[in-house]
Protein backbone atom coordinates (compact mmCIF):
# COMPACT_ATOMS: atom_id res chain seq x y z
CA UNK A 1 -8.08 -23.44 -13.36
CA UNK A 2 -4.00 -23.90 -13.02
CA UNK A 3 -1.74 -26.30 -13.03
CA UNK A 4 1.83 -26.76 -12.23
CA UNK A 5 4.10 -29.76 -12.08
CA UNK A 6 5.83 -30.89 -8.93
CA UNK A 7 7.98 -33.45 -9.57
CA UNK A 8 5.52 -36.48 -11.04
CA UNK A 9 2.82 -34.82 -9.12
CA UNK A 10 0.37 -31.96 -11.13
CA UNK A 11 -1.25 -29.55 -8.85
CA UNK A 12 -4.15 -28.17 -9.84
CA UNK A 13 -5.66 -25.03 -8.48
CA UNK A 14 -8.75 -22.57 -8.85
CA UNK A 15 -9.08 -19.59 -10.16
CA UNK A 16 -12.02 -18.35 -9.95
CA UNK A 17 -12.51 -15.29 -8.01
CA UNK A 18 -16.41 -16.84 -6.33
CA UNK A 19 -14.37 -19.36 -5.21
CA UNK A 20 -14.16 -17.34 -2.11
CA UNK A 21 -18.02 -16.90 -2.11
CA UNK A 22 -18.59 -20.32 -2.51
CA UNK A 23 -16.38 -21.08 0.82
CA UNK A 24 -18.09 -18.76 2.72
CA UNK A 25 -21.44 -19.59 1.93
CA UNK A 26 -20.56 -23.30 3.09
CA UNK A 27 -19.10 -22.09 6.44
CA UNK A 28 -21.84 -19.69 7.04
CA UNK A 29 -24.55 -22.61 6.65
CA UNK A 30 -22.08 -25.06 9.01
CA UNK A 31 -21.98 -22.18 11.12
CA UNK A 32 -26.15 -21.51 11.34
CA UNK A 33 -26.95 -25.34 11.38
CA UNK A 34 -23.80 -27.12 13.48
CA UNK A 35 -24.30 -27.24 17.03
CA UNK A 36 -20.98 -29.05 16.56
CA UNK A 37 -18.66 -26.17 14.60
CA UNK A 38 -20.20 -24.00 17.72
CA UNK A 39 -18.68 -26.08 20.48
CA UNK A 40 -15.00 -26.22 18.36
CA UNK A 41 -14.88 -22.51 17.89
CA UNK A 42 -15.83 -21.42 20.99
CA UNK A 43 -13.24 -24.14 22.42
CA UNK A 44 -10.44 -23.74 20.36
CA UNK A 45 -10.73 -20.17 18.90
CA UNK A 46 -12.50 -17.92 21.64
CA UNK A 47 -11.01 -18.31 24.31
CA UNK A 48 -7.28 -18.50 22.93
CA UNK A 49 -8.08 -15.13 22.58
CA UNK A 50 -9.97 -11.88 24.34
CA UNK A 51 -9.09 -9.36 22.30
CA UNK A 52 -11.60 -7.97 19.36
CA UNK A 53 -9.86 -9.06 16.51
CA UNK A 54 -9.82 -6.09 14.11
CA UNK A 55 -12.20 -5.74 11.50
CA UNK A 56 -11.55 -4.83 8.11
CA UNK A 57 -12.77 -1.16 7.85
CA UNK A 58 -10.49 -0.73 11.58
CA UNK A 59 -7.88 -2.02 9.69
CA UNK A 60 -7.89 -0.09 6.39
CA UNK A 61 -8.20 2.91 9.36
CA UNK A 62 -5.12 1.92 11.53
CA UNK A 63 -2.79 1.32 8.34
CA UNK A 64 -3.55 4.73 6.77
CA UNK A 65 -2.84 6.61 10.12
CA UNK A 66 0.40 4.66 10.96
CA UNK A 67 -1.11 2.97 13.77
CA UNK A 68 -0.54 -0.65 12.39
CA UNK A 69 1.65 -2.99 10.29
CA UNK A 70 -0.01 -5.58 8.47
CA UNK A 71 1.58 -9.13 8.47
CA UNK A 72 0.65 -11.89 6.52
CA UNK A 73 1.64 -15.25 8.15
CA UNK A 74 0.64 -17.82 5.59
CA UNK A 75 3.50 -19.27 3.37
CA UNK A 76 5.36 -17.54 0.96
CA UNK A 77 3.83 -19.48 -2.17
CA UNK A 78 0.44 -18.40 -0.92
CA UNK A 79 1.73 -14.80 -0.20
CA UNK A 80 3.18 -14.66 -3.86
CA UNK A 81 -0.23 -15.48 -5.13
CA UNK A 82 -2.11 -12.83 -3.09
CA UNK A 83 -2.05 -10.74 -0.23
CA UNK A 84 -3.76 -7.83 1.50
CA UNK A 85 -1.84 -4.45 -0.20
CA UNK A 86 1.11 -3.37 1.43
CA UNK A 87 1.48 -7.06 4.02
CA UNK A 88 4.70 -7.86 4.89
CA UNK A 89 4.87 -11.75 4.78
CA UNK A 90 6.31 -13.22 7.76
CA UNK A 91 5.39 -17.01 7.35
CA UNK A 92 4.40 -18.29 10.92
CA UNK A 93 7.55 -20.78 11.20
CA UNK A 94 10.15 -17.64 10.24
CA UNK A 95 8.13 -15.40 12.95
CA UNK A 96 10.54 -16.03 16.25
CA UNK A 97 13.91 -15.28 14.19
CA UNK A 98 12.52 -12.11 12.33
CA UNK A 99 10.62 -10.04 15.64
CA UNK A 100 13.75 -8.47 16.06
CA UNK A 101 12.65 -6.37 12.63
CA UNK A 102 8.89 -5.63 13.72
CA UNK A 103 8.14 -2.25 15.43
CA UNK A 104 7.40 -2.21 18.65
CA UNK A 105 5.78 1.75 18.61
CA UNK A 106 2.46 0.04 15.73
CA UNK A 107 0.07 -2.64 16.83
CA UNK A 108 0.48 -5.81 14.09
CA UNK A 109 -1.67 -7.54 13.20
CA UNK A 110 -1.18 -10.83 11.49
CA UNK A 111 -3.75 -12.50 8.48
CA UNK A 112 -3.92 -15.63 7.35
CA UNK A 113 -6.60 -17.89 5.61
CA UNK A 114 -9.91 -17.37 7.44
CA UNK A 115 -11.56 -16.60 10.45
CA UNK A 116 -10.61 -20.64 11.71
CA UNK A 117 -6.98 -20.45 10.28
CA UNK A 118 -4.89 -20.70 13.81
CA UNK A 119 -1.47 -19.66 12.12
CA UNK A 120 -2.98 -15.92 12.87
CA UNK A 121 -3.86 -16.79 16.29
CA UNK A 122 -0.58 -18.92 17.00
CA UNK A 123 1.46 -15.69 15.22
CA UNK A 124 -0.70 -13.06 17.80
CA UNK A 125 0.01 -15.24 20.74
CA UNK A 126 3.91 -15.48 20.06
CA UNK A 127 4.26 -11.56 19.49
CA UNK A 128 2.31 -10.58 22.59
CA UNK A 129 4.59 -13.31 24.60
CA UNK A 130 7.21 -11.08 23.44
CA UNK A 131 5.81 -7.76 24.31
CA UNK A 132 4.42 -6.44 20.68
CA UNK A 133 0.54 -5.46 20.47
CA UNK A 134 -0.57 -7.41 18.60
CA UNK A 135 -4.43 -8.64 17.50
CA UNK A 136 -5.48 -10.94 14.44
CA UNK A 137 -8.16 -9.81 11.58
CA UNK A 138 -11.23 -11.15 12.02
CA UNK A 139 -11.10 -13.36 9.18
CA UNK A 140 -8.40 -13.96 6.26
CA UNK A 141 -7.08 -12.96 2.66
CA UNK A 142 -10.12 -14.61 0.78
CA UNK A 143 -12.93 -12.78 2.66
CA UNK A 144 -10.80 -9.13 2.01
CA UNK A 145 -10.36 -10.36 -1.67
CA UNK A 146 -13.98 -10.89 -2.03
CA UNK A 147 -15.19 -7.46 -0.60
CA UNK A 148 -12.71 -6.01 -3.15
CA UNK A 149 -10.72 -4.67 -0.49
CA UNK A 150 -6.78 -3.45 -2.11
CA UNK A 151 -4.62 -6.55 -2.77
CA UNK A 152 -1.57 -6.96 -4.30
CA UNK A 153 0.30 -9.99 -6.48
C-alpha cells in the first residue's frame, strides 16, 4: 500500500499487482449473474458504438507496423503511475484543444480504465466527429497490465 498527503486529507492506494485480478474476477461474476449489468452495457456502451473495439494482440500489431497511435485518456496522475508503453496521454478534458497535434494518416485509439470506463468511448466519439479514425481498446490499462503486456512508468 501508499500513501500521500493532500492537504489534511491521506490518500491511500494499492499496490498490489492482483489487484487487477481481483477486479476482474468481480466484474466477470456481475457480468455471468446480473441480468441488470446486461441491460446497462448493452444500453449505454453498445450501441454508443459499432465499431470492434481493438483487441490487445490487434493492437500490439497496428503499433509495430505504424498503423496506429496509442492514446491514453485518463488523467495525468493516473498516466504518471502507469500506462500502456509508448501512450501518449491526452487526458479526455485537454482532447478538443490538442487534435490539432494527432495524425490524421494512423487510426488512434484511445485507453482508459476498463472495458465500462466511457472517457475512451467519449474520447473515440469526439475524434471521429472531427474526421480521425479512431476505435477504443476493448478494455483498459489494468487488464493489459495484468496479461503482462509492455508498460511504462
Amino acid at each position: 500500500m501508499q500513501s500521500r498527503r493532500e492537504g489534511t486529507q491521506i490518500i491511500y492506494s494499492l499496490t498490489d499487482e492482483k489487484v487487477p485480478l481481483l477486479l476482474a474476477g468481480i466484474r466477470y461474476v456481475a457480468e455471468r449473474h446480473l441480468a441488470e449489468v446486461e441491460r446497462i452495457v448493452r444500453e449505454n456502451f453498445n450501441s454508443r458504438d459499432k465499431l470492434t473495439p481493438v483487441r490487445r494482440e490487434e493492437l500490439l500489431g497496428l503499433v509495430k507496423s505504424g498503423e496506429a497511435m496509442v492514446i491514453d485518456v485518463r488523467p495525468s496522475s493516473e498516466y504518471d503511475a502507469g500506462h500502456i508503453e509508448g501512450a501518449v496521454n491526452i487526458p479526455l478534458e485537454s482532447l478538443t484543444e490538442r487534435l490539432s497535434k494527432l495524425p490524421k494518416d494512423q487510426e488512434i485509439v484511445a485507453y482508459c480504465r476498463g472495458p465500462y470506463c466511457m472517457m475512451s468511448f467519449d474520447a473515440v466519439e469526439q475524434l471521429r466527429q472531427h474526421g480521425y479514425r479512431a476505435r477504443r481498446l476493448e478494455d483498459g490499462y489494468p487488464e493489459w497490465k495484468t496479461e503482462q503486456l509492455p508498460v511504462d512508468k
